[in-house]
Structures are given as structure tokens and as C-alpha cells.
Protein backbone atom coordinates (compact mmCIF):
# COMPACT_ATOMS: atom_id res chain seq x y z
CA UNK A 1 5.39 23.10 42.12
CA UNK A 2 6.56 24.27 38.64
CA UNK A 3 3.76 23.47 35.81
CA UNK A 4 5.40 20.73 33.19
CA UNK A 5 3.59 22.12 30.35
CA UNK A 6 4.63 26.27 31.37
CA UNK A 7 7.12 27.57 28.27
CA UNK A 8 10.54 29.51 29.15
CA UNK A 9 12.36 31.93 26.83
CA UNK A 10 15.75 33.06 26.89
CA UNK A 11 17.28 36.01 24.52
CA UNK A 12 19.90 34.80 22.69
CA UNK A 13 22.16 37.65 20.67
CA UNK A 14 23.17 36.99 17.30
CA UNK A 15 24.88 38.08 14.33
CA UNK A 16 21.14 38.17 12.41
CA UNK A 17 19.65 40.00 15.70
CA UNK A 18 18.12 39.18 18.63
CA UNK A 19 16.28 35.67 18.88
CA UNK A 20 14.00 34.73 21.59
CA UNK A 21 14.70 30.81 22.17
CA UNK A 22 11.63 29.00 23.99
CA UNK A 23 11.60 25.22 25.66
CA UNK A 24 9.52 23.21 27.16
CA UNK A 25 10.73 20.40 29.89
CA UNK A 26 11.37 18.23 26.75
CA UNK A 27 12.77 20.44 24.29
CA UNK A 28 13.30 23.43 22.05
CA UNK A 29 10.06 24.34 20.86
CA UNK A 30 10.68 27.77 19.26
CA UNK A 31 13.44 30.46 17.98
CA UNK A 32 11.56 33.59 17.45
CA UNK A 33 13.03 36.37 15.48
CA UNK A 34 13.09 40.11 17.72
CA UNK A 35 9.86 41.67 17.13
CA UNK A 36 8.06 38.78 15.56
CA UNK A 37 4.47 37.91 16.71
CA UNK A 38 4.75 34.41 18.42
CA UNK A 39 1.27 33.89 18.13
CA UNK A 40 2.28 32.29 14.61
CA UNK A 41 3.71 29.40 16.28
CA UNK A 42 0.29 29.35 18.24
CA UNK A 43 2.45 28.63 21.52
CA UNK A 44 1.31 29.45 25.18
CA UNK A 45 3.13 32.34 26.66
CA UNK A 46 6.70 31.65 28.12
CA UNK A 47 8.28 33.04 31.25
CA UNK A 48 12.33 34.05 30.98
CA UNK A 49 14.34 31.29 32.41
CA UNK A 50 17.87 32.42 31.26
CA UNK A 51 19.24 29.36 33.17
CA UNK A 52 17.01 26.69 31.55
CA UNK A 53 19.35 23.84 30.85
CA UNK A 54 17.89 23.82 26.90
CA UNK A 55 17.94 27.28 26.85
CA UNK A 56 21.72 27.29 27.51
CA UNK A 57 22.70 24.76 25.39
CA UNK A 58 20.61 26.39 22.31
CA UNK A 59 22.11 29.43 23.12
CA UNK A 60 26.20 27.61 22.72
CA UNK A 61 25.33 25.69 19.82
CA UNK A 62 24.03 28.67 17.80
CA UNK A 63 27.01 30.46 18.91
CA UNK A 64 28.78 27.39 17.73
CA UNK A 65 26.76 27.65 14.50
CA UNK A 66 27.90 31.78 13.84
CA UNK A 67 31.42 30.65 14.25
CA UNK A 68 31.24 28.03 11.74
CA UNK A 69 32.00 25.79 14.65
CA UNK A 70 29.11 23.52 13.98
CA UNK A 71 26.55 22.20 11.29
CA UNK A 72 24.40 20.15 12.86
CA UNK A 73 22.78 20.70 16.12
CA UNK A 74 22.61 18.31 19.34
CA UNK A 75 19.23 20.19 21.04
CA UNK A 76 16.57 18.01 21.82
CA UNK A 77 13.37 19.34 19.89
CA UNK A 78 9.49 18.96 20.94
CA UNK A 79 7.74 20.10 17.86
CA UNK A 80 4.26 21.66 18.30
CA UNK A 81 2.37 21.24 14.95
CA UNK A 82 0.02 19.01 13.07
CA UNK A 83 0.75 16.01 11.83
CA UNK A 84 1.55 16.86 8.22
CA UNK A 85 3.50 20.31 9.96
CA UNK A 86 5.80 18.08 11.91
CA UNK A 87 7.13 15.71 9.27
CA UNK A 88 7.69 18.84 7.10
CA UNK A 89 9.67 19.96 9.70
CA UNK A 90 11.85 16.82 10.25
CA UNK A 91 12.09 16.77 6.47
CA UNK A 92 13.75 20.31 6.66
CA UNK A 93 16.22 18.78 9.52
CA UNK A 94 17.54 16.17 6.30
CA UNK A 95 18.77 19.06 4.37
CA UNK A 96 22.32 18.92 4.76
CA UNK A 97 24.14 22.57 5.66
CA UNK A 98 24.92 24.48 3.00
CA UNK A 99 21.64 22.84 0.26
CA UNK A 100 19.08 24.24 -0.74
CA UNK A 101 16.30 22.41 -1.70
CA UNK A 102 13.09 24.06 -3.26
CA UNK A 103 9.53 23.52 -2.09
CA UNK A 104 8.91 20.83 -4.52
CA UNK A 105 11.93 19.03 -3.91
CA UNK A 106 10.59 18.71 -0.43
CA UNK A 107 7.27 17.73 -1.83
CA UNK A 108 8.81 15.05 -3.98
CA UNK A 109 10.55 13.81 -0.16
CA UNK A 110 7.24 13.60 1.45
CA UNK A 111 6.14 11.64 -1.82
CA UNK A 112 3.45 13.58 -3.11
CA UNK A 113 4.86 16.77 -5.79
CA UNK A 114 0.69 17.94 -5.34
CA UNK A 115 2.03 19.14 -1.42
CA UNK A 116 4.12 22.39 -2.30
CA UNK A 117 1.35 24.58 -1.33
CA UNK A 118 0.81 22.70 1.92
CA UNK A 119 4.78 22.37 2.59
CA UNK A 120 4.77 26.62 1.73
CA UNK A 121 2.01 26.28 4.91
CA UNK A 122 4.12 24.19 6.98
CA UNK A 123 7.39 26.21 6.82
CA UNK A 124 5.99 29.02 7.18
CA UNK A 125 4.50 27.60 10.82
CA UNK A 126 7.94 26.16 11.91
CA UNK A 127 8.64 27.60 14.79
CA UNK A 128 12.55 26.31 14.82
CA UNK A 129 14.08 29.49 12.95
CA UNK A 130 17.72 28.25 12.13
CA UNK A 131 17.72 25.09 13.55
CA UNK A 132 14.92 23.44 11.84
CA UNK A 133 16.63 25.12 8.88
CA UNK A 134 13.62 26.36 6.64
CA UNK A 135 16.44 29.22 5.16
CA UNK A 136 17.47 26.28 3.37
CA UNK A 137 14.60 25.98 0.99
CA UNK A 138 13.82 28.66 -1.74
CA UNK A 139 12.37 29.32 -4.47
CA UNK A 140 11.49 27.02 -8.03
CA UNK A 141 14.27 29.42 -9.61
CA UNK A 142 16.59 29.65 -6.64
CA UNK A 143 15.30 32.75 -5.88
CA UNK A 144 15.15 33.63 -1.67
CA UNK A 145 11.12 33.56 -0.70
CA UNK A 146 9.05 33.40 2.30
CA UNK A 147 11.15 33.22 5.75
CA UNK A 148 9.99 34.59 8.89
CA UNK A 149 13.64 36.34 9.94
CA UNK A 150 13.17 38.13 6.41
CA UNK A 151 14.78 37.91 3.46
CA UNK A 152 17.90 39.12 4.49
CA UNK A 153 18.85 37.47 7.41
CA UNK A 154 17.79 34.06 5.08
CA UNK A 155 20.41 34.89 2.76
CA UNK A 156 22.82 35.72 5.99
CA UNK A 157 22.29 32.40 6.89
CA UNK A 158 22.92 30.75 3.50
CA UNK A 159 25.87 32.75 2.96
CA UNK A 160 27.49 31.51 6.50
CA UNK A 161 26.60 28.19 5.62
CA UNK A 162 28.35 28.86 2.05
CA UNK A 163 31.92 29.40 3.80
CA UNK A 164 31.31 33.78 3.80
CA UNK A 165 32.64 34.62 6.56
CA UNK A 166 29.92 36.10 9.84
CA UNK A 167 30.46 39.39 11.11
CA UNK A 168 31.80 39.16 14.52
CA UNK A 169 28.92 39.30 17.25
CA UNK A 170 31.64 40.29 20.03
């Protein structure tokens, strides 16, 4: 009988690298850039499942996504975090595509501006690269800080979601 709570991963190519997508029975619970340490996102260790139903559909909507096909995403999530981590996190998911917001700003949305350290704590747990679109906040003076993917692929992302144009993947 296969364990509910067991994690599955599936690589998922991309014009920003390799990402490692990870579910649960109930949702996506991680996008992991190639080579990071998952141990950030303090999850259990997956098993590859390339035919995971989640996995799949993660994998065609951030296809969708490079092809400036799509700016929202349809994946059911199933956040793993503290309390405080996890409505950062769904704060992040109000930031329309293509805004930036600064750490503040998403202080002020939580209601209390004293929270940017703790928010700078949060995103840098979220384990939703992309999706839960942390690229999206930066800097008091606009200036790219602090993602996980690094810098670059950040301002990848914010360009795509800016109208540049992605390099083809295939």
C-alpha cells in the first residue's frame, strides 16, 4: 500500500534550468532549483514519480508559463510552513504577474510594516519557486535581492513576465 504522506519529484526542464517539482497526494509542495539543498524547505525525501498526476500538470503549466501562455496557475498547492510562513506565501500568490512589490509592501498586506524581517524569513523558506512567485518581490529601491534560483534567473523571470521574449527551451 503506497504511504499518503511519501513525497514524489519529477524533473521538469526549463528555460532557467532544471527544476525538481515535488507533490504530495494533495498538492505541489515544492519547485526546487538544480543543485539546491532541499533541506531548506525542511521536506521528507521524495521518490521520482514522473507520472504523478500533479507532477504532470506542474510540469504543462510551467511550460505554459515559458511560452507566455499563462499567468496564473491552476495546481493545487499543500504548503508546508508555519503559520506566519504560509500566509506570506498566499500573500505572494496576490501579486499580480508582471508587479513587483517590495518586502514592506508585503508587510503593510499582512498589516504590520514591523514584519519585513520576518516576511525576508518567510520567502526565503517558500518552497514554491515560480509559482508561489517570490521573484516578484525585491528590494526597498527596486533593486533584485535574495531568491533561491539566484539572481539571475529572478530577473529571467521578471523579464518574461515583462513581455521579453524566453529563449526557446526546444
Amino acid at each position: 500500500m503506497e504511504d499518503p504522506k511519501q513525497l514524489v519529484y519529477k524533473d521538469v526542464a526549463s528555460p532557467v534550468g532544471l527544476v525538481i517539482a515535488i507533490a504530495s497526494n494533495k498538492g505541489l509542495v515544492a519547485i526546487i532549483w538544480e543543485g539546491e539543498d532541499y533541506k531548506r524547505t525542511k521536506l521528507s525525501v521524495p521518490v521520482k514519480d514522473d507520472k504523478h498526476p500533479i507532477l504532470i500538470q506542474t510540469e504543462k503549466e510551467l511550460n505554459e508559463y515559458f511560452n507566455n501562455k499563462r499567468t496564473t496557475f491552476d495546481i493545487p498547492l499543500d504548503f508546508k510552513g508555519t503559520e506566519f510562513q504560509i500566509r506570506v506565501w498566499e500573500a505572494l500568490l496576490k501579486i499580480p504577474y508582471g508587479v513587483t512589490k517590495t518586502y514592506g509592501d508585503l508587510a503593510r498586506i499582512l498589516g504590520d510594516i514591523k514584519a519585513v524581517r520576518a516576511v525576508g524569513g518567510a520567502l526565503n523558506k517558500n518552497p514554491i519557486s515560480i509559482i508561489v512567485p517570490c521573484h516578484r518581490v525585491v528590494g526597498i529601491s527596486g533593486n533584485l535581492v535574495g531568491f533561491a534560483g539566484g539572481l539571475n534567473n529572478k530577473s529571467i523571470l521578471l523579464d518574461l513576465e515583462q513581455g521579453f521574449t524566453m529563449p526557446s527551451l526546444f
